[in-house]
Protein backbone atom coordinates (compact mmCIF):
# COMPACT_ATOMS: atom_id res chain seq x y z
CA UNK A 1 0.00 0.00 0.00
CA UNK A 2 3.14 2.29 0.21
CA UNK A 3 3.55 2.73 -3.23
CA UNK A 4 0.07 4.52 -3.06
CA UNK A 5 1.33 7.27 -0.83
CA UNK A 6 4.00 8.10 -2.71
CA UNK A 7 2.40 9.93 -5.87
CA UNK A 8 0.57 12.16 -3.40
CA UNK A 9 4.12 13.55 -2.03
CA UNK A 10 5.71 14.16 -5.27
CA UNK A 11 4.15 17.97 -4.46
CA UNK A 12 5.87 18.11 -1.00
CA UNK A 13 9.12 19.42 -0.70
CA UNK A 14 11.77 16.53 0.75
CA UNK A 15 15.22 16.67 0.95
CA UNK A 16 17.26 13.25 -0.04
CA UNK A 17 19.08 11.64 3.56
CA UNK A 18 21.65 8.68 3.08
CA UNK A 19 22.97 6.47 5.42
CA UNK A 20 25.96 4.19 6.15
CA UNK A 21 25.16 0.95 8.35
CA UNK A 22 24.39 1.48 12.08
CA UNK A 23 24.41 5.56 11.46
CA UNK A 24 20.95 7.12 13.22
CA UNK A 25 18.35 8.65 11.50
CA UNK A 26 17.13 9.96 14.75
CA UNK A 27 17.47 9.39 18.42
CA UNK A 28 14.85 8.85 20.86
CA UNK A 29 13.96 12.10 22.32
CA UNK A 30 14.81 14.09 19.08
CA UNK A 31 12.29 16.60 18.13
CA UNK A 32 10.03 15.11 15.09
CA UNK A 33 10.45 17.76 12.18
CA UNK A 34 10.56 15.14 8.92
CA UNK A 35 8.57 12.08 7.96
CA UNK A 36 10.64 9.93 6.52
CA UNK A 37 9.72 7.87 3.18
CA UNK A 38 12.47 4.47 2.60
CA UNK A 39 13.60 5.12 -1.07
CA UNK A 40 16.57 1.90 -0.15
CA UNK A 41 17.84 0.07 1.78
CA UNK A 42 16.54 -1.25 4.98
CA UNK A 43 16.11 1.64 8.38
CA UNK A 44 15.18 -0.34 12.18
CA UNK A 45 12.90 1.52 13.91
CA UNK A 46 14.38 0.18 17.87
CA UNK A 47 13.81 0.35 21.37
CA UNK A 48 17.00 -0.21 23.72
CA UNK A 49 16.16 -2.75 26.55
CA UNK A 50 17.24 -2.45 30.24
CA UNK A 51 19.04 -5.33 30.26
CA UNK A 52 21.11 -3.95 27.24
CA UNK A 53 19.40 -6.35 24.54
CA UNK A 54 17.84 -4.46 21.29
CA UNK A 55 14.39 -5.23 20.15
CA UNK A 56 13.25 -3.96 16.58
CA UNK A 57 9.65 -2.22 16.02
CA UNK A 58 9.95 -1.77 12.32
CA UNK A 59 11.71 -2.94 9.80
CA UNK A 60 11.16 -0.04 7.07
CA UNK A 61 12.02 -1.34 3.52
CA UNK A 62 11.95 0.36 0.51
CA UNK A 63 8.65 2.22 0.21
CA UNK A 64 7.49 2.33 3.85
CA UNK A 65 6.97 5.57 5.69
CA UNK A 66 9.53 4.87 9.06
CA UNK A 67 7.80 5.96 12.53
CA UNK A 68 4.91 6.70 10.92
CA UNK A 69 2.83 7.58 14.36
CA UNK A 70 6.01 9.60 15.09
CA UNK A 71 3.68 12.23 13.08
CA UNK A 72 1.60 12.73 15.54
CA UNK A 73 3.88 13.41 18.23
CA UNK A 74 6.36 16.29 19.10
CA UNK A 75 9.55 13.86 19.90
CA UNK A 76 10.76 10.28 19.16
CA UNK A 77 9.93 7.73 21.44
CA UNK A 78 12.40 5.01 19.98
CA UNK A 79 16.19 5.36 17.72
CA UNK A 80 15.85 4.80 14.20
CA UNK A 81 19.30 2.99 12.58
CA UNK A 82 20.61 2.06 9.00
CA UNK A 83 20.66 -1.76 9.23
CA UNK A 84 22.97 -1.39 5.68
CA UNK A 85 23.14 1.08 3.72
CA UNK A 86 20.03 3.08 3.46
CA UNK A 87 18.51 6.29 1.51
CA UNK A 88 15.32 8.18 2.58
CA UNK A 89 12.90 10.83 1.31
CA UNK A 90 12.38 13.41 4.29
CA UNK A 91 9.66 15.35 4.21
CA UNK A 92 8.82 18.30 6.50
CA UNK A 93 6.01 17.39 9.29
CA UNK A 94 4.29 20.43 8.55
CA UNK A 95 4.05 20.06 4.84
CA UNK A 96 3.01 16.76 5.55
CA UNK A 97 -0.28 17.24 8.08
CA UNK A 98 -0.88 20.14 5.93
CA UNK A 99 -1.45 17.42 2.96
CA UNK A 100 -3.14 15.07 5.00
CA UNK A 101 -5.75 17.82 6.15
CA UNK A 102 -6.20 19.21 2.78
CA UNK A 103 -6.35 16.13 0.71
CA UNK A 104 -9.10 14.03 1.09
CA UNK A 105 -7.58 11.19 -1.40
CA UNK A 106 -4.45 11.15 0.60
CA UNK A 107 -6.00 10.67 3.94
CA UNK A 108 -7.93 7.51 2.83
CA UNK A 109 -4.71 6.01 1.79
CA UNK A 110 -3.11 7.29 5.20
CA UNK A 111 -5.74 5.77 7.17
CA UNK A 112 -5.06 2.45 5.18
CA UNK A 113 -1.50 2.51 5.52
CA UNK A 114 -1.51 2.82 8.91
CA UNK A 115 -4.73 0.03 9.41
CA UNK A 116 -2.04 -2.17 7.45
CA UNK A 117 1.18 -0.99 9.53
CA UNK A 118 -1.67 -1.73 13.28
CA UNK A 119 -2.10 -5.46 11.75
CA UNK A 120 1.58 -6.07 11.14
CA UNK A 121 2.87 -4.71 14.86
CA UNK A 122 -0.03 -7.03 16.01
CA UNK A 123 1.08 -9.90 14.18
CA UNK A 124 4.52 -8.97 15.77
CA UNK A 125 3.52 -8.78 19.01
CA UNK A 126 1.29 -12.27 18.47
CA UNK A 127 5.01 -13.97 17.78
CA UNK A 128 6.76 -12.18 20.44
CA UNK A 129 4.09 -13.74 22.84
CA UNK A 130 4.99 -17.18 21.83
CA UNK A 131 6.90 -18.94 24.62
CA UNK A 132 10.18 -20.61 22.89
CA UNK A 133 12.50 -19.55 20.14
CA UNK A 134 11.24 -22.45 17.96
CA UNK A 135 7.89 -21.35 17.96
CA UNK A 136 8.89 -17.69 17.58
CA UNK A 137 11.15 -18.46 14.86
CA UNK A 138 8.57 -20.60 12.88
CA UNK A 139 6.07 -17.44 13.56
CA UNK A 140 8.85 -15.45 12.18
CA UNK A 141 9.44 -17.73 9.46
CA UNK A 142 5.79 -18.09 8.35
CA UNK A 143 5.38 -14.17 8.38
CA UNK A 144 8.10 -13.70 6.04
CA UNK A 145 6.95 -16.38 3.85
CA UNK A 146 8.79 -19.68 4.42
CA UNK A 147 12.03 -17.40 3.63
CA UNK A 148 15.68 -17.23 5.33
CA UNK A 149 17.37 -13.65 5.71
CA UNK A 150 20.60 -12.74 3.56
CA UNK A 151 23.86 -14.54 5.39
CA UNK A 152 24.99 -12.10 8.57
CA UNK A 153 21.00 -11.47 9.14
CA UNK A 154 20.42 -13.82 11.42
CA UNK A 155 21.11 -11.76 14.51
CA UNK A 156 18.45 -8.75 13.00
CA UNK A 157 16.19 -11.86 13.45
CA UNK A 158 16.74 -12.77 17.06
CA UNK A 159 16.28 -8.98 17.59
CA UNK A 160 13.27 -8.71 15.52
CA UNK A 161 11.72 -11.98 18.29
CA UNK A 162 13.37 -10.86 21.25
CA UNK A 163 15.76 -13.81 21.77
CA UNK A 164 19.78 -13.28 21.96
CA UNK A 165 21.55 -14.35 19.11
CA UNK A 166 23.14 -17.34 20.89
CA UNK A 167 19.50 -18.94 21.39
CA UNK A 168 18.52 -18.96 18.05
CA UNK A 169 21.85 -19.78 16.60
CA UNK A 170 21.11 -22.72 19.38
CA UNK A 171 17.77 -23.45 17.80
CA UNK A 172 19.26 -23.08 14.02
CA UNK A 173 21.43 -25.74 14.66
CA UNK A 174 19.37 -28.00 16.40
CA UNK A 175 16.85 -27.99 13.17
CA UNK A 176 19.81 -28.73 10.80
């Protein structure tokens, strides 16, 4: 459903961001003044842990709007991070409420957008309460349509399900 927002911005004024792996798009606490649109690469939308483990919110691909309820507030409640090199669209906030108030068209898509981006951090939150990393991972697994991440990924995934790295390497080997 992204790629139906994205011919309503082409009137906004944006300003092209890129980004190495690990550098911040923003920091939790950061005043929100752009809405970010994922032209590449991949951008983790994360929440730092008290015991010093990372969980991921969103994974925001190519053609997903990152922190997208980060609109509707005046600072960042989580970091956003390049997970590899990435390349964004930023838009200003303003510019951007201004569209959604004005444009009737463009605030049906919004509203479907984020229905769509409500079902997926439910979905999320459906695997995260599943008990072991087996069951998590097949969750994960299923979600993402039977397929593996890219070699070096696997510790985004044990993020992304809230188990450390060592578990599901544990549980990767024990299915091989």
């Amino acid at each position: 459903m992204s790629h139906a927002i994205e011919p309503f911005l082409k009137g906004l004024v944006a300003r092209r961001r890129d980004f190495d792996r690990g550098q911040a798009v923003f920091h939790r606490g950061d005043a929100v003044k752009e809405v970010h649109f994922v032209l590449a690469g991949s951008v983790h939308l994360v929440r730092h842990q008290d015991d010093g483990s990372t969980l991921i919110l969103q994974r925001a691909g190519p053609g997903s709007i990152l922190a997208e309820a980060s609109l509707y507030s005046e600072t960042y409640h989580c970091d956003a991070v390049a997970s590899g090199p990435a390349e964004t669209r930023a838009y200003a906030k303003t510019g951007f409420r201004k569209l959604l108030a004005n444009n009737a068209g463009f605030s049906d898509v919004w509203a479907i957008y984020l229905a769509q981006e409500l079902q997926r951090a439910r979905l999320r939150s459906e695997i995260l309460s599943l008990k072991t990393v087996a069951a998590r991972l097949d969750a994960w697994i299923a979600w993402n349509g039977g397929a593996s991440p890219a070699k070096g990924e696997w510790k985004l995934v044990a993020n992304e399900i809230a188990v450390s790295p060592e578990a599901l390497y544990r549980e990767l080997a024990r299915r091989r």
